[in-house]
C-alpha atoms as a PDB file:
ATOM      1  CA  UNK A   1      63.665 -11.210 -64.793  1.00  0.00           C
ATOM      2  CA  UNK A   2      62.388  -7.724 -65.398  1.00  0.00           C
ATOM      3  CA  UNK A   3      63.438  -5.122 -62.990  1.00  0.00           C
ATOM      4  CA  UNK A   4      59.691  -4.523 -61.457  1.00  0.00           C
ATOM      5  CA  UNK A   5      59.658  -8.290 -61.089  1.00  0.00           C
ATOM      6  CA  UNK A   6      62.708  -7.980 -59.260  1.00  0.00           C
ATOM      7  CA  UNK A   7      61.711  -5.302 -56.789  1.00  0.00           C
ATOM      8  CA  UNK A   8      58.208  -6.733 -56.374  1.00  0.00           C
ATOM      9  CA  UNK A   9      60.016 -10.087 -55.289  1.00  0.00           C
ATOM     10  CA  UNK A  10      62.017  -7.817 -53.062  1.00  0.00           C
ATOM     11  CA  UNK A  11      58.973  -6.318 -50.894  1.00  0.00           C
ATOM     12  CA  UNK A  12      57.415  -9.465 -50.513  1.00  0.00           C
ATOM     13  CA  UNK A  13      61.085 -10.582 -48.807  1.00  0.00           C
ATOM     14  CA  UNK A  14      60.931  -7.408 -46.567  1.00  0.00           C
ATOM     15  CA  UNK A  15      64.192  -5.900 -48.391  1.00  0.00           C
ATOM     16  CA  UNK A  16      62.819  -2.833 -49.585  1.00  0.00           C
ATOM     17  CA  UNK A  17      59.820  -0.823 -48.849  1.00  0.00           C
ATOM     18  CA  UNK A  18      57.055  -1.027 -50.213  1.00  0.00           C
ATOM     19  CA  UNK A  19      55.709   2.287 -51.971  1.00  0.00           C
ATOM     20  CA  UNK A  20      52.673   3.652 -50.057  1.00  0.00           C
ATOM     21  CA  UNK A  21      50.091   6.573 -50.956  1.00  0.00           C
ATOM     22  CA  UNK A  22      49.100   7.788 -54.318  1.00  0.00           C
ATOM     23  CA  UNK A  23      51.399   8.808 -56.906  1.00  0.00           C
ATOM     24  CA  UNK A  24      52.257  12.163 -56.468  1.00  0.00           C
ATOM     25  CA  UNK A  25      52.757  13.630 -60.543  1.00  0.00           C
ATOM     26  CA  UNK A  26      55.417  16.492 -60.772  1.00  0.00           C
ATOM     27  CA  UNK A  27      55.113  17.530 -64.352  1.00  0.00           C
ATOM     28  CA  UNK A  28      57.662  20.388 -63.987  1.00  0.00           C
ATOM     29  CA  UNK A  29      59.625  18.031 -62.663  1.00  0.00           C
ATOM     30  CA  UNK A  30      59.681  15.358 -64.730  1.00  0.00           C
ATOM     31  CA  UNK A  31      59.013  12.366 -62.165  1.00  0.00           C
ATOM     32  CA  UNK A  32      56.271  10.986 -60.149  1.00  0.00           C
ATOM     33  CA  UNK A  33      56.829  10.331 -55.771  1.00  0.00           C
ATOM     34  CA  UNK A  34      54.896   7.919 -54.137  1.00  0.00           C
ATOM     35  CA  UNK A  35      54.510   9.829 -50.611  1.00  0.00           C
ATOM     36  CA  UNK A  36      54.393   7.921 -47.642  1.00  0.00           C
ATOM     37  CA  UNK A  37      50.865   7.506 -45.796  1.00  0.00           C
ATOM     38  CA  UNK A  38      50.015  10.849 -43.910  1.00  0.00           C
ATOM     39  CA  UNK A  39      52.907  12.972 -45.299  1.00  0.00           C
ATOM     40  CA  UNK A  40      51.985  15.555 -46.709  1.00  0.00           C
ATOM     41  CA  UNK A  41      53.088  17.694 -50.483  1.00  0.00           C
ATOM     42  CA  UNK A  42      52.768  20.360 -52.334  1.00  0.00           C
ATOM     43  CA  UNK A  43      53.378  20.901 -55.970  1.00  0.00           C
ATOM     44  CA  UNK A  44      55.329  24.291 -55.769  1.00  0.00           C
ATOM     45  CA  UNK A  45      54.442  27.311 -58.311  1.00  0.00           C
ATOM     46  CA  UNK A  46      57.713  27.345 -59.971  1.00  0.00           C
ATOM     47  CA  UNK A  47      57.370  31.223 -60.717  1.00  0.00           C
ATOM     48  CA  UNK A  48      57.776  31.853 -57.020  1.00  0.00           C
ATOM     49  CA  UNK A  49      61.223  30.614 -56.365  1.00  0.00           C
ATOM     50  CA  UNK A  50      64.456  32.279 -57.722  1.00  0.00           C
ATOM     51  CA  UNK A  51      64.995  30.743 -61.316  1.00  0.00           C
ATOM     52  CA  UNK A  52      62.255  28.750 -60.846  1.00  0.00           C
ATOM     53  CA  UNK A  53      64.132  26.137 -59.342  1.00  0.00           C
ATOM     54  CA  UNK A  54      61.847  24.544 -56.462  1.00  0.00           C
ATOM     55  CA  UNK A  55      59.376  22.001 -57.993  1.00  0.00           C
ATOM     56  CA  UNK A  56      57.638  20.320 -54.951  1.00  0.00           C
ATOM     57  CA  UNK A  57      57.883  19.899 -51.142  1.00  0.00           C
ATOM     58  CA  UNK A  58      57.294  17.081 -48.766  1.00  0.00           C
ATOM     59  CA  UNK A  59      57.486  16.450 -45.356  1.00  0.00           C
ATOM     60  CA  UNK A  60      56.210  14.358 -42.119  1.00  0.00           C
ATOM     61  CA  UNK A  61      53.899  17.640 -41.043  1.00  0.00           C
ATOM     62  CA  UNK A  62      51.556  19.820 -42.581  1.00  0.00           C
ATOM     63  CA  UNK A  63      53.717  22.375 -44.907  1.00  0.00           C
ATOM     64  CA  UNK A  64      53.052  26.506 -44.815  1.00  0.00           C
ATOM     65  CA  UNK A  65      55.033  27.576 -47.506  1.00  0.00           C
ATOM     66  CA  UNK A  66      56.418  31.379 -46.718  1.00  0.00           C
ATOM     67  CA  UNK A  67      55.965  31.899 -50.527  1.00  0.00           C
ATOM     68  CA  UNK A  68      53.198  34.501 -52.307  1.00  0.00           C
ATOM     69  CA  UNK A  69      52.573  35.483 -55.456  1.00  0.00           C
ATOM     70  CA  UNK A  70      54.253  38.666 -56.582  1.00  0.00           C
ATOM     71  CA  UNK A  71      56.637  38.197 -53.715  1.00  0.00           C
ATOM     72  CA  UNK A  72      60.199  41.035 -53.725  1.00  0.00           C
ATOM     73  CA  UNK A  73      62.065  39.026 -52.994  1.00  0.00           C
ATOM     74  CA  UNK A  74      60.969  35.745 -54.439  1.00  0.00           C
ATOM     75  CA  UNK A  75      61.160  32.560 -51.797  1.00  0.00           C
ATOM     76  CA  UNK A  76      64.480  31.471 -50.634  1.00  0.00           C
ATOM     77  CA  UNK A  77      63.223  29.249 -47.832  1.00  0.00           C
ATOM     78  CA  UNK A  78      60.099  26.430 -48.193  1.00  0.00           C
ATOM     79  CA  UNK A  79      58.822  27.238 -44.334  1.00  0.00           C
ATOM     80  CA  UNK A  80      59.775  29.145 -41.296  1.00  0.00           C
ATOM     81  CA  UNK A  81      60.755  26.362 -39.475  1.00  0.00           C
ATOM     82  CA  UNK A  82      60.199  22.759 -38.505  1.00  0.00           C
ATOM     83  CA  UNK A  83      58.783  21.443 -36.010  1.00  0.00           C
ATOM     84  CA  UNK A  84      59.932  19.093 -33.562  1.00  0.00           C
ATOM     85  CA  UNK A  85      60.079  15.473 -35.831  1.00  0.00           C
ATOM     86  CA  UNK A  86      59.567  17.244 -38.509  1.00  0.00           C
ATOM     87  CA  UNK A  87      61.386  15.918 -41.582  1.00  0.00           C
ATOM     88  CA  UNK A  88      61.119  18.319 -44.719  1.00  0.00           C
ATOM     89  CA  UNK A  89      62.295  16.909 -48.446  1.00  0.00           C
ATOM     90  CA  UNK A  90      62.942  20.110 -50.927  1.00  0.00           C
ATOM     91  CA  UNK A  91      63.235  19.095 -54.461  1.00  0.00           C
ATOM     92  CA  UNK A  92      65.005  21.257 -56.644  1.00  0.00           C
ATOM     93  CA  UNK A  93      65.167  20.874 -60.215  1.00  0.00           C
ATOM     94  CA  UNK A  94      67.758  22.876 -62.761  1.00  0.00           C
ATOM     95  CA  UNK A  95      69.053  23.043 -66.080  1.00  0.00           C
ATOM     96  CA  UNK A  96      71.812  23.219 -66.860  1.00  0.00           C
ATOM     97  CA  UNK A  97      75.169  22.796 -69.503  1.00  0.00           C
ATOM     98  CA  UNK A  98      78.552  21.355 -69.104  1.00  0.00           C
ATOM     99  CA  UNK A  99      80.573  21.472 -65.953  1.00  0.00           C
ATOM    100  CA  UNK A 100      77.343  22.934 -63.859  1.00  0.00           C
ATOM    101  CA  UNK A 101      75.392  19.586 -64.343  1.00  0.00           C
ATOM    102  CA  UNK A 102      78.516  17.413 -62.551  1.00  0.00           C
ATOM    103  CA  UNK A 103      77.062  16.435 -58.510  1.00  0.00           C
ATOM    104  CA  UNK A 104      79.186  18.076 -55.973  1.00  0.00           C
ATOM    105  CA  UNK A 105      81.442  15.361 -54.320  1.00  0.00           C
ATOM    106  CA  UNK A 106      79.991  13.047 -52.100  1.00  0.00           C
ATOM    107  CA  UNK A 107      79.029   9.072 -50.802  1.00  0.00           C
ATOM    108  CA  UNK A 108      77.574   7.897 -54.401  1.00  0.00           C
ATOM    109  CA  UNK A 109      74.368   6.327 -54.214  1.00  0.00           C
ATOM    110  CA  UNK A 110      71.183   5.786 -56.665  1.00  0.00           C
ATOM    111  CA  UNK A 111      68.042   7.263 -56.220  1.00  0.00           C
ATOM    112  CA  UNK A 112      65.530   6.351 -58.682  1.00  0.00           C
ATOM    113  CA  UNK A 113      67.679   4.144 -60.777  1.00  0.00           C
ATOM    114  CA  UNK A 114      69.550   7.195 -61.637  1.00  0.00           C
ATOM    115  CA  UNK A 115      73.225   8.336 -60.179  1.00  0.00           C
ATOM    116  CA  UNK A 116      73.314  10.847 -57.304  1.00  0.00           C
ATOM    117  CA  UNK A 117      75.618  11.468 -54.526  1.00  0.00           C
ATOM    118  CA  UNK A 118      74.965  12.864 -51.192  1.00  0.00           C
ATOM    119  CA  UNK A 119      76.396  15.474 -48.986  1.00  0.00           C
ATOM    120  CA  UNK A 120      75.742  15.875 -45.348  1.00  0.00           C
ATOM    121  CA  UNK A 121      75.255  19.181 -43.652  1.00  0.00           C
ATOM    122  CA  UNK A 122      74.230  21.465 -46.407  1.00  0.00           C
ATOM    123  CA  UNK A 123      73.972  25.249 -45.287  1.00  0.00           C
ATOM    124  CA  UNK A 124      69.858  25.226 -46.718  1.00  0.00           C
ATOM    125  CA  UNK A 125      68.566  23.846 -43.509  1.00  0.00           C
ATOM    126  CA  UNK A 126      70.347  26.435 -41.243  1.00  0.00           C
ATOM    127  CA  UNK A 127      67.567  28.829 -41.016  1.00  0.00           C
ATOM    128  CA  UNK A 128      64.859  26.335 -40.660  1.00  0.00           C
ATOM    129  CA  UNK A 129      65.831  25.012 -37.061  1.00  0.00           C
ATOM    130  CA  UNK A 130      67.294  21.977 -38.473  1.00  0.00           C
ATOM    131  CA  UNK A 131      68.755  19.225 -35.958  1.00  0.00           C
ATOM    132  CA  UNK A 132      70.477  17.778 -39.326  1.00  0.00           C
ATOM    133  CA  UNK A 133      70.486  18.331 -43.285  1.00  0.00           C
ATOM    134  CA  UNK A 134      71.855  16.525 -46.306  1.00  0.00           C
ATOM    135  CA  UNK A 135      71.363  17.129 -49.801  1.00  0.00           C
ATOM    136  CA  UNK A 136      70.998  14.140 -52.769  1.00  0.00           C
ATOM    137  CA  UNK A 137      72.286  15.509 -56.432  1.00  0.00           C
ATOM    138  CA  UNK A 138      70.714  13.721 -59.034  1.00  0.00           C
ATOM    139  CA  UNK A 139      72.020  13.369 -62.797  1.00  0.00           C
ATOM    140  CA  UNK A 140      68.443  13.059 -64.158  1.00  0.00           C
ATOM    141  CA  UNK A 141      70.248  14.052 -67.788  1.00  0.00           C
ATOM    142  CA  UNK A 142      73.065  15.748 -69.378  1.00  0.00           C
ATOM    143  CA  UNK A 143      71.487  18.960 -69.092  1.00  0.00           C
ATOM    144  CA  UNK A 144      69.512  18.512 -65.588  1.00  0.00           C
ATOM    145  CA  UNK A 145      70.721  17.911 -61.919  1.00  0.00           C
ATOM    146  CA  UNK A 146      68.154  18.277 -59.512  1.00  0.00           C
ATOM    147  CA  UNK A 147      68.924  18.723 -55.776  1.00  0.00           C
ATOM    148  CA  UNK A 148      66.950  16.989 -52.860  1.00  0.00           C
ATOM    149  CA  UNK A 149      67.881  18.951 -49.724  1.00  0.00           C
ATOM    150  CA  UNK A 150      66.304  17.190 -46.648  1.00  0.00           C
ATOM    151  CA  UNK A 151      66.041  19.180 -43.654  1.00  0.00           C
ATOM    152  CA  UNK A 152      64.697  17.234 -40.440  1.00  0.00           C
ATOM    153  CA  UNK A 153      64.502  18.816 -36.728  1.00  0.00           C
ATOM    154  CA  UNK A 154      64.927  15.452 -34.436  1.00  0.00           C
ATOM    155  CA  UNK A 155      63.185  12.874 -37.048  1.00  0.00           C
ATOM    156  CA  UNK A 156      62.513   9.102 -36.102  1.00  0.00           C
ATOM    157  CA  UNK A 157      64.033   6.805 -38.177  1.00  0.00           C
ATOM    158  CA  UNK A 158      61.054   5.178 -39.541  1.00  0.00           C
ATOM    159  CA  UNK A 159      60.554   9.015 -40.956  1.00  0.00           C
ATOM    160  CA  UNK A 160      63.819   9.101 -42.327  1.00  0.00           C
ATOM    161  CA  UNK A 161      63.271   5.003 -43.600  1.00  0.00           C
ATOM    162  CA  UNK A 162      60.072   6.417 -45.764  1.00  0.00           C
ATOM    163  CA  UNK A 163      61.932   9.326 -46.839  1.00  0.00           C
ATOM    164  CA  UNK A 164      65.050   6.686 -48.258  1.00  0.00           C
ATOM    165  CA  UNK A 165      62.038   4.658 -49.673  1.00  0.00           C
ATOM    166  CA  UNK A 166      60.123   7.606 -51.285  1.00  0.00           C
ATOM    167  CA  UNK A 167      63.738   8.472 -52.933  1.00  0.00           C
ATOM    168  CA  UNK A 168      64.121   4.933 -54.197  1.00  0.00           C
ATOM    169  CA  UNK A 169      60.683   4.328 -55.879  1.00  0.00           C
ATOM    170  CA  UNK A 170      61.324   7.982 -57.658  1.00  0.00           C
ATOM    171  CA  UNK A 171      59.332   6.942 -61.390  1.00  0.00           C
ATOM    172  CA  UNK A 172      61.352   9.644 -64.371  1.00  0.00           C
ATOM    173  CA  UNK A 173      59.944  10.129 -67.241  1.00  0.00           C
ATOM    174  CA  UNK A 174      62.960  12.166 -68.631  1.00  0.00           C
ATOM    175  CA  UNK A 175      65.775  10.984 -70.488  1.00  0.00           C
END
């Protein structure tokens, strides 16, 4: 039984969530999100972030990235702070070689079909008025481990449910 057949079968049972709103197409990134109903995203300009790491943002509330062109210095943060329920997902993408692709210890875990592990209370969510931040490291190749930081400020749990389901239904189209 094919793996699609699988999950379908799987949804229908009420044992994983079913992917809601469009397909949201990171080329930069390699991948394609289906983002829950009424989140909202934003396809970052890659050129704006320090090595050009930050490839799209998504959260529960309307985003305001801090970032502008021709910034000194370039972004370091995606907002100025969350909102109460807010929950904000941060994908970071980077190359890399060698011992700088392995995932920082943590609880392993898939996301996507592809190994990651995640940490729990990652210093990037400090500044945003975070009630609670972990970060997913993904092996997307030998020469590519992105980071999802997710910063949330008092989230429900169905937030945090979509958010696991987004980061489940993750579609590559890397290697």
């Amino acid at each position: 039984m094919s793996r699609r057949w699988l999950a379908a079968l799987l949804v229908l049972a009420g044992c994983l969530p079913a992917q809601s709103g469009p397909p949201l197409n990171v080329a930069d990134g390699g991948f394609r999100l289906h983002v829950p109903e009424a989140w909202h995203a934003e396809v970052t300009d890659r050129a704006l972030w320090p090595r050009g790491l930050t490839v799209v943002l998504v959260s529960t509330h309307p985003i305001e990235p801090v970032c502008e062109p021709n910034a000194n210095p370039p972004c370091v943060a995606p907002a100025r702070g969350l909102q109460d329920g807010q929950l904000l997902v941060w994908w970071r993408s980077a190359a890399c070689a060698g011992a700088a692709c392995q995932p920082p210890e943590g609880a392993p875990l898939l996301v996507g079909g592809r190994a990651a592990t995640r940490v729990e209370d990652i210093s990037a969510c400090a500044g945003l008025g975070a009630t609670h931040g972990e970060a997913y490291f993904v092996t997307v190749s030998p020469q590519r481990l992105d980071g999802i930081v997710v910063c949330e400020r008092d989230a429900s749990e169905d937030a945090r449910g979509a958010m696991r389901a987004m980061l489940e239904t993750v579609e590559w189209r890397t290697p």
